[in-house]
Protein backbone atom coordinates (compact mmCIF):
# COMPACT_ATOMS: atom_id res chain seq x y z
CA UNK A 1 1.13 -5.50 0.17
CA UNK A 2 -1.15 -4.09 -2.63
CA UNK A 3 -1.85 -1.80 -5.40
CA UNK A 4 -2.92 2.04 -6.22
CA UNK A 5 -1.83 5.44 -7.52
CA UNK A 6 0.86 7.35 -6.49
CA UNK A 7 4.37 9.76 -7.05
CA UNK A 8 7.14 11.14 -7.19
CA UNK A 9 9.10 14.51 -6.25
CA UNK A 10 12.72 16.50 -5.63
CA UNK A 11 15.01 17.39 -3.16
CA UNK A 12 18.61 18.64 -3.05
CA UNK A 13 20.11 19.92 -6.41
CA UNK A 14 16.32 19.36 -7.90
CA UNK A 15 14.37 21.79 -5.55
CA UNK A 16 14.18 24.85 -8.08
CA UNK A 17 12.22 22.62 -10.41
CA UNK A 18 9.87 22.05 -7.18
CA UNK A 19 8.74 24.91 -5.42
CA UNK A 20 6.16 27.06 -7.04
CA UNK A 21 7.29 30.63 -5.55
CA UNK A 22 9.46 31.45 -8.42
CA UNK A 23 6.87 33.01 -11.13
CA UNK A 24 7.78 32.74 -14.88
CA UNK A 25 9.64 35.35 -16.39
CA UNK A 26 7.78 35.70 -19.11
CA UNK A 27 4.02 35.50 -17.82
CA UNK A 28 4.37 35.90 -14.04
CA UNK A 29 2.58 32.34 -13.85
CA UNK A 30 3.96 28.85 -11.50
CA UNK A 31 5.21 26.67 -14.82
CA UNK A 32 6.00 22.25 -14.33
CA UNK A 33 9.48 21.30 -14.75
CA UNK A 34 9.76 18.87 -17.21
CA UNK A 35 10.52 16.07 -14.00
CA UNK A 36 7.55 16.96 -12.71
CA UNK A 37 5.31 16.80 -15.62
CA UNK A 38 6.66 12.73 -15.90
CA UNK A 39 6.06 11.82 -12.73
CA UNK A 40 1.75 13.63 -12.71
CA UNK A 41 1.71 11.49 -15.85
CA UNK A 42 2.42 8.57 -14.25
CA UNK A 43 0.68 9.05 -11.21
CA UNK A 44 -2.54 9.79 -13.64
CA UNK A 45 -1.74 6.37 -15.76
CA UNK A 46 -1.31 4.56 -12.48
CA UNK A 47 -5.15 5.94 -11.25
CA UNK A 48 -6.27 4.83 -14.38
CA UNK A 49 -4.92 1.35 -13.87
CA UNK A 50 -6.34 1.04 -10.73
CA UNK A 51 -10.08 2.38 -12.28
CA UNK A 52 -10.13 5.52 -10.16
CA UNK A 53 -9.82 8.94 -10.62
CA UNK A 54 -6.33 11.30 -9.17
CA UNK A 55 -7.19 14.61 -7.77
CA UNK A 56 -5.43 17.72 -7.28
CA UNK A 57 -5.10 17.26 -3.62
CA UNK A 58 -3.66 13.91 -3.99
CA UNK A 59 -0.75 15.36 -6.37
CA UNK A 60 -0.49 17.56 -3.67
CA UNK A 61 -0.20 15.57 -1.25
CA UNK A 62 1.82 12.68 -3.30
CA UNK A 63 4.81 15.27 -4.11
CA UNK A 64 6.82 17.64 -2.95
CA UNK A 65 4.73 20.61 -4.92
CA UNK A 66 4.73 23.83 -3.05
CA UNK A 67 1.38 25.41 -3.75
CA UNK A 68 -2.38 25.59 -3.60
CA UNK A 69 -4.80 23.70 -6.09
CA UNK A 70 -6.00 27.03 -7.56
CA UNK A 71 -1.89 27.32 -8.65
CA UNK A 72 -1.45 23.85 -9.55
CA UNK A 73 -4.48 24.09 -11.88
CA UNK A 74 -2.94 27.46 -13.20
CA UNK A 75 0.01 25.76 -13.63
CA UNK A 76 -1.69 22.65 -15.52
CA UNK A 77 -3.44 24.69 -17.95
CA UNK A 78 0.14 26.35 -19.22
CA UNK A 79 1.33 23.03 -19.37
CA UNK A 80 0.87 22.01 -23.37
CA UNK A 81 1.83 17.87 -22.82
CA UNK A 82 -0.85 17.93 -19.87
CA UNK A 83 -3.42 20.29 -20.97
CA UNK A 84 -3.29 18.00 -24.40
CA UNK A 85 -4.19 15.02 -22.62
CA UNK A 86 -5.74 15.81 -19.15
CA UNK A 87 -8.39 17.88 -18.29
CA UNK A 88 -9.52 19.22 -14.50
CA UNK A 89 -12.88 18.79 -13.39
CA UNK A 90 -14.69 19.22 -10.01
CA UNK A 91 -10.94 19.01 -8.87
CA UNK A 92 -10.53 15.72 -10.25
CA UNK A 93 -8.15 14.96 -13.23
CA UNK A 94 -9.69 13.15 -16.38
CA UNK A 95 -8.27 12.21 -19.64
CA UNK A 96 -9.19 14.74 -22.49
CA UNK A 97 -11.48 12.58 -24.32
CA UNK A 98 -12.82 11.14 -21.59
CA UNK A 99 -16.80 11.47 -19.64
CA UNK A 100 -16.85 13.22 -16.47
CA UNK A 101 -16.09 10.51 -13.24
CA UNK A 102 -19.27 8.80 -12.06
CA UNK A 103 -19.06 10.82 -8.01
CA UNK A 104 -21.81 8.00 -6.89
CA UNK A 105 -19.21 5.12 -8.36
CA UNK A 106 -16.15 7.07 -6.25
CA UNK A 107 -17.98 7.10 -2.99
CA UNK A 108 -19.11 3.89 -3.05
CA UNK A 109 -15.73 2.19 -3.48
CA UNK A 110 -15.00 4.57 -0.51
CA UNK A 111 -17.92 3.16 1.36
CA UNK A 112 -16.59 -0.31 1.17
CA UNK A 113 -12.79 1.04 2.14
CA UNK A 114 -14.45 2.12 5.63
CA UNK A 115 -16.50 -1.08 6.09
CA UNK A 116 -13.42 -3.18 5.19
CA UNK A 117 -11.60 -1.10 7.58
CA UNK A 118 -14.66 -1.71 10.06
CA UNK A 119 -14.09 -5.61 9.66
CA UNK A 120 -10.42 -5.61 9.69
CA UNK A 121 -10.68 -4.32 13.05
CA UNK A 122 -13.11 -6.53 14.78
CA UNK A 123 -11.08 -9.41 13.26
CA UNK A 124 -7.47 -8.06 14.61
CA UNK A 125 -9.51 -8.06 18.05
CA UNK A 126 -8.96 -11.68 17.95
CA UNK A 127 -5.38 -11.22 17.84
CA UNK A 128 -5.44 -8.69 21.07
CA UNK A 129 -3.18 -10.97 23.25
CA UNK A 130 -1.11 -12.26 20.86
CA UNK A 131 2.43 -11.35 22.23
CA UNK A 132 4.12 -12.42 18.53
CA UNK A 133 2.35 -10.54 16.48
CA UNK A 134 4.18 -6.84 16.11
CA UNK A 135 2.32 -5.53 13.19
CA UNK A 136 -1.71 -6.18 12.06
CA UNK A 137 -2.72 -3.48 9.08
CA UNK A 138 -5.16 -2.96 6.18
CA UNK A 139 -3.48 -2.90 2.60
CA UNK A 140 -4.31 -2.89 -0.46
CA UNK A 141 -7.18 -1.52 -2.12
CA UNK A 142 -8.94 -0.97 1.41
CA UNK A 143 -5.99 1.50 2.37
CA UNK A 144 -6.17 3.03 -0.39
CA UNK A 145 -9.73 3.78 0.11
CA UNK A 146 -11.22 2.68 -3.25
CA UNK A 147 -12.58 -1.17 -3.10
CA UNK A 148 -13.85 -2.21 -5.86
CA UNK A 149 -17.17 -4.87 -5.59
CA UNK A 150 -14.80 -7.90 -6.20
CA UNK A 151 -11.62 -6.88 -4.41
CA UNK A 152 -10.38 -8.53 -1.54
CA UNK A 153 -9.51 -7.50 1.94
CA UNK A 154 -5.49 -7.53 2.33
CA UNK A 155 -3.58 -7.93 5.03
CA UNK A 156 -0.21 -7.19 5.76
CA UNK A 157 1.35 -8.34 9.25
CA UNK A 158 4.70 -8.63 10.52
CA UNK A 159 5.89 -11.58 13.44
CA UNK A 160 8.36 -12.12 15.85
CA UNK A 161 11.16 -14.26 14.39
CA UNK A 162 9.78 -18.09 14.63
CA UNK A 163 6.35 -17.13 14.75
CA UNK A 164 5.05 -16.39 10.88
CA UNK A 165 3.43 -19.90 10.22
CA UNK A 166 2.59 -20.29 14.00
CA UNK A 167 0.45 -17.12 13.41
CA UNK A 168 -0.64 -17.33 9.94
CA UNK A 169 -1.96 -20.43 10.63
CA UNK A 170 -3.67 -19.45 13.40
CA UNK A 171 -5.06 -16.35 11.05
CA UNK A 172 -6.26 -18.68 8.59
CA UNK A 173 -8.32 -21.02 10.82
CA UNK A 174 -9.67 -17.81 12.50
CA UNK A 175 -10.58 -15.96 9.08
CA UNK A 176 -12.64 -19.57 8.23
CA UNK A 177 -14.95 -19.21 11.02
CA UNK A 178 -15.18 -15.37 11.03
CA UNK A 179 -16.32 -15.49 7.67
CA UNK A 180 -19.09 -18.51 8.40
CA UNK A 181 -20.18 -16.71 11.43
CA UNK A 182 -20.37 -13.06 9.87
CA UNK A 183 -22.28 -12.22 6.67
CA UNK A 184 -21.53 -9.97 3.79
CA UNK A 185 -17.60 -9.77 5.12
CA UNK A 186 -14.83 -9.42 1.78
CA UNK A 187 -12.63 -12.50 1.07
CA UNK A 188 -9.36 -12.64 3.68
CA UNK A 189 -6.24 -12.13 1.67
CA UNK A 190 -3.03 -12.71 3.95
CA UNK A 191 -1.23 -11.04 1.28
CA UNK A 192 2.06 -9.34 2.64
CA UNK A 193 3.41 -11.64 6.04
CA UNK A 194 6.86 -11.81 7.21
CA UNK A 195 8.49 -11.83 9.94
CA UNK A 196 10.96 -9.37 11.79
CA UNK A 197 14.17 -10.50 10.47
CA UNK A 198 12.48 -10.66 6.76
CA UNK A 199 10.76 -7.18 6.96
CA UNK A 200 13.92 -5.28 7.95
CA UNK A 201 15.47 -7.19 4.80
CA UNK A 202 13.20 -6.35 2.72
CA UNK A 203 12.11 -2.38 3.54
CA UNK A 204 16.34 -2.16 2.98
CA UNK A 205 15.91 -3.48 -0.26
CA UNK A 206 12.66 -2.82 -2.07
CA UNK A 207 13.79 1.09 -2.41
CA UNK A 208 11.35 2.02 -4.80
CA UNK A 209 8.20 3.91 -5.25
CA UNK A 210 5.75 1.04 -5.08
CA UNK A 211 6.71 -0.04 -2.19
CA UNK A 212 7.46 3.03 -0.14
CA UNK A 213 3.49 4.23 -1.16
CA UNK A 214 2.12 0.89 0.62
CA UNK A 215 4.11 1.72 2.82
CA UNK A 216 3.12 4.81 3.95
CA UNK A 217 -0.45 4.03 3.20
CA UNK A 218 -0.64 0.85 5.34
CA UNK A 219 -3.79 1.26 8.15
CA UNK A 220 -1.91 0.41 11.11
CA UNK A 221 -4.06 -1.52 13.81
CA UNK A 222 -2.25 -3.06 15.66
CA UNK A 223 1.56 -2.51 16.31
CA UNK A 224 1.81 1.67 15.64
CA UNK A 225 4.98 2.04 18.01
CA UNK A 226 6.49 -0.94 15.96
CA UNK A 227 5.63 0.49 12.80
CA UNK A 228 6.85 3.83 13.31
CA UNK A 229 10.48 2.68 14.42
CA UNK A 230 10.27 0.87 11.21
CA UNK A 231 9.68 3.92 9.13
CA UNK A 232 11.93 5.88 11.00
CA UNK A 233 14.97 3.44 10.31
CA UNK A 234 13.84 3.54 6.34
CA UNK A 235 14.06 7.49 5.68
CA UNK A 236 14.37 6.52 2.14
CA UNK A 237 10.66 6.56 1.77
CA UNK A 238 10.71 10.45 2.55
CA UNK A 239 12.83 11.22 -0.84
CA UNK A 240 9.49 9.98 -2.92
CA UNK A 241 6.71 10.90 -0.13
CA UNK A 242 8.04 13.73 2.13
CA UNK A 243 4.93 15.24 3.39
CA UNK A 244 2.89 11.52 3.37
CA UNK A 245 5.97 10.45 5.54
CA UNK A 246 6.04 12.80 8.20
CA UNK A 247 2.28 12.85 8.53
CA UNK A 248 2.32 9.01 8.61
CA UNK A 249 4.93 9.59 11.38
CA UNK A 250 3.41 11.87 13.13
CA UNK A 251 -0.22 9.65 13.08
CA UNK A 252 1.84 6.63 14.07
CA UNK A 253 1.08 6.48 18.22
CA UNK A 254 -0.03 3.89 20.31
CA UNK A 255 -3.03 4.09 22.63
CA UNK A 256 -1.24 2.46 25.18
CA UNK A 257 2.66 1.52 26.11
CA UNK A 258 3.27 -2.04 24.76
CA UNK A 259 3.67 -4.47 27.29
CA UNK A 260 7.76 -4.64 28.43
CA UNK A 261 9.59 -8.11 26.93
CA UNK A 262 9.52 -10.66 28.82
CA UNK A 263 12.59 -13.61 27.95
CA UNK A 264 11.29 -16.81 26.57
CA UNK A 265 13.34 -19.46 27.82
CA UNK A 266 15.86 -21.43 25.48
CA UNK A 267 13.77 -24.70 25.28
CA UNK A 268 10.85 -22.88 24.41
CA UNK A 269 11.89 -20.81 21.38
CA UNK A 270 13.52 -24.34 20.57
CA UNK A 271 10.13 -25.62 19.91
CA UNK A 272 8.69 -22.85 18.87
CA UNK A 273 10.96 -22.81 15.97
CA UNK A 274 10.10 -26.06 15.14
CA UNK A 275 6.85 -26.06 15.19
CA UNK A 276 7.14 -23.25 13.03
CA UNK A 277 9.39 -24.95 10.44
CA UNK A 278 7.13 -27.59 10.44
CA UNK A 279 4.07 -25.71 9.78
CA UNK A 280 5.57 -23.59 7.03
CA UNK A 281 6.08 -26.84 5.48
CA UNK A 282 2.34 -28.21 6.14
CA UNK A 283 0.46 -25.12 5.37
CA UNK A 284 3.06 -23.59 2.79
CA UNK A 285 2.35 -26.75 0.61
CA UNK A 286 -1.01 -26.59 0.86
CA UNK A 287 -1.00 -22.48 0.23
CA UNK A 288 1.23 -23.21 -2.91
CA UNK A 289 -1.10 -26.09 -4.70
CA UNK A 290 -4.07 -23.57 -3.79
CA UNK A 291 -2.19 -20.79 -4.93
CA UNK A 292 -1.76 -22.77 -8.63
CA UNK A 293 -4.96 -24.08 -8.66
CA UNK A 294 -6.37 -20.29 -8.64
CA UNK A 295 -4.11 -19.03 -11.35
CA UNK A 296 -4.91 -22.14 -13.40
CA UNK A 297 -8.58 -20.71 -12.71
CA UNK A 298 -7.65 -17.33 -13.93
CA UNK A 299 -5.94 -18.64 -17.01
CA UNK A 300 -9.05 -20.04 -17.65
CA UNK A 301 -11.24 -16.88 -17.24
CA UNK A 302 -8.31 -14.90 -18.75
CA UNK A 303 -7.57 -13.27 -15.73
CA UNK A 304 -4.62 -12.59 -16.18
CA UNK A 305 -3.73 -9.08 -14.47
CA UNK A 306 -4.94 -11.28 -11.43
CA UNK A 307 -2.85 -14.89 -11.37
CA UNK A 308 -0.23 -14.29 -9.30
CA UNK A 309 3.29 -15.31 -8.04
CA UNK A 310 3.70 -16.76 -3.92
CA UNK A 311 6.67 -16.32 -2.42
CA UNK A 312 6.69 -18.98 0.38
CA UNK A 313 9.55 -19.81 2.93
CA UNK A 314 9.95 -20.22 6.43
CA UNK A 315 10.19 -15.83 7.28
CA UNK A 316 7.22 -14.71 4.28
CA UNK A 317 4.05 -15.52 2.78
CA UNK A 318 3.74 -13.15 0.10
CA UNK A 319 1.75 -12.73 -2.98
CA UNK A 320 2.23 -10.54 -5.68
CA UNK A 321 -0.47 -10.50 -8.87
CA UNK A 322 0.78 -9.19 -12.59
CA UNK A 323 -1.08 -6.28 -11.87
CA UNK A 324 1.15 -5.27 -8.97
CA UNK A 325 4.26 -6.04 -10.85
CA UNK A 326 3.14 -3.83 -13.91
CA UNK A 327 2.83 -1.32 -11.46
CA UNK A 328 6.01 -1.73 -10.02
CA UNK A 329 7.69 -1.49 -13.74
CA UNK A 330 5.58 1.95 -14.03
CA UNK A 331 6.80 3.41 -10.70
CA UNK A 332 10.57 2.41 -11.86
CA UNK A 333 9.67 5.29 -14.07
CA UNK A 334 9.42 7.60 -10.86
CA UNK A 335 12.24 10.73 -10.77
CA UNK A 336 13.48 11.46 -7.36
């Protein structure tokens, strides 16, 4: 699943240090705890990374904070380690030293977020009848809503048990001729697919902030009822996001009651499983000498924030890139 800015916040023992009604003694003004402070930093050093700018409504909107922009910004300019190397602008949070954020640069990677997410949705059309698939979303930078001119278009799907490779295959043949038969369309990543069983592994055990941001911010196409159940049986992600959470939640409903399950006979999942077996084997291997034959590429260019490590087997197709694991050892950093 992909990349981009985000947070951290309080609860329990922590919540005086959050809420903003308390006024200073001393000044009457909203003051950052200390935990708080950290985790802006990082969220600002984590925009920067990513080559955008954070706002004040994101920090808002990223934490637990309990007050208007007008206070946060109060509270900001009391704040000596901020104030010293942050400065608000337009609503928008720069570095001290640095210009003011190109607005025509912003909305443009915005622009290409929306006709990504355009795309993304005319392809998972394609996929309308197909009774394995439980989960088709957006990631990346596209969910994020700030593409840049050479980022890709990531996907992040979840399958039935025995159907990954069935369906990424499927995906892969599709995204060929989509992309032949469309013009100006991004570059397909299949970057995040697993399957049931390996996606209620894995939400159990990447508890972190990284992961709980993508995800909250994943754009949900296909599969909302699915998705929601899934976010409701990891609760976890509300300690770092608790307001993204419930609002994810509460966006999270299906246009229509999924179909009801109908039983697949014995002898039939028998070969399905198989055949899926044998195509993680087929189109793994070929996905893993591609997958090294890129990074030797980037070694070459000295991309290296882009080469990237596959994780391959017969329940995930994953990809992560350097960059994403820097920003996972940043948001280790996160205070809950």
């Amino acid at each position: 699943m992909s990349k981009d800015l985000q947070t951290g916040i309080g609860s329990g023992e922590d919540m005086r240090e959050i809420r903003f009604e308390e006024p200073s003694l001393d000044t009457g003004a909203l003051r950052l705890s200390v935990k708080q402070e950290n985790n802006i930093e990082l969220l600002c050093q984590v925009a920067k990374q990513n080559g955008t700018y954070l706002s004040l409504k994101e920090v808002l909107e990223l934490t637990s904070l309990n007050c208007t922009e007008e206070e946060l910004a109060l509270a900001w300019s009391l704040s000596k380690r901020l104030s010293s190397k942050y400065r608000i602008e337009s609503g928008f949070i720069l570095e001290a030293v640095s210009s003011s954020p190109n607005k025509m640069m912003l909305a443009q990677r915005r622009i290409r977020a929306n006709r990504n997410l355009r795309v993304a949705e005319v392809f998972a059309g394609l996929f309308e009848e197909e009774k394995n698939l439980l989960l088709f979303s957006a990631s990346g930078s596209t969910s994020y809503r700030s593409v840049s001119e050479d980022d890709d278009l990531d996907f992040f799907c979840i399958t039935k048990d025995n159907s990954l490779w069935i369906f990424l295959t499927k995906a892969l043949l599709l995204a060929r001729m989509f992309q032949f038969s469309h013009k100006n369309v991004p570059r397909f990543c299949f970057s995040y697919i697993m399957d049931e069983s390996c996606a209620s592994r894995l939400f159990n055990a990447h508890k972190d902030g990284l992961f709980a941001r993508d995800a909250i911010m994943a754009v949900v196409i296909k599969g909302q009822d699915y998705y929601a159940k899934l976010l409701r049986e990891n609760s976890w992600i509300h300690s770092f996001y608790p307001k993204m959470y419930e609002l994810r939640l509460s966006e999270l409903t299906e246009s229509k009651p999924p179909p009801p399950e109908v039983a697949r006979p014995r002898a039939a999942s028998l070969y399905r499983g198989i055949a899926n077996r044998f195509l993680c084997v087929l189109v793994g291997n070929y996905i893993l000498l591609k997958s090294r034959l890129d990074n030797r590429r980037h070694g070459r260019l000295r991309h290296l924030t882009r080469m990237f490590r596959p994780k391959v087997d017969n329940e995930k197709c994953i990809f992560e890139s350097n960059d994403y694991l820097e920003l996972r050892r940043k948001y280790a950093r996160l205070k809950v």
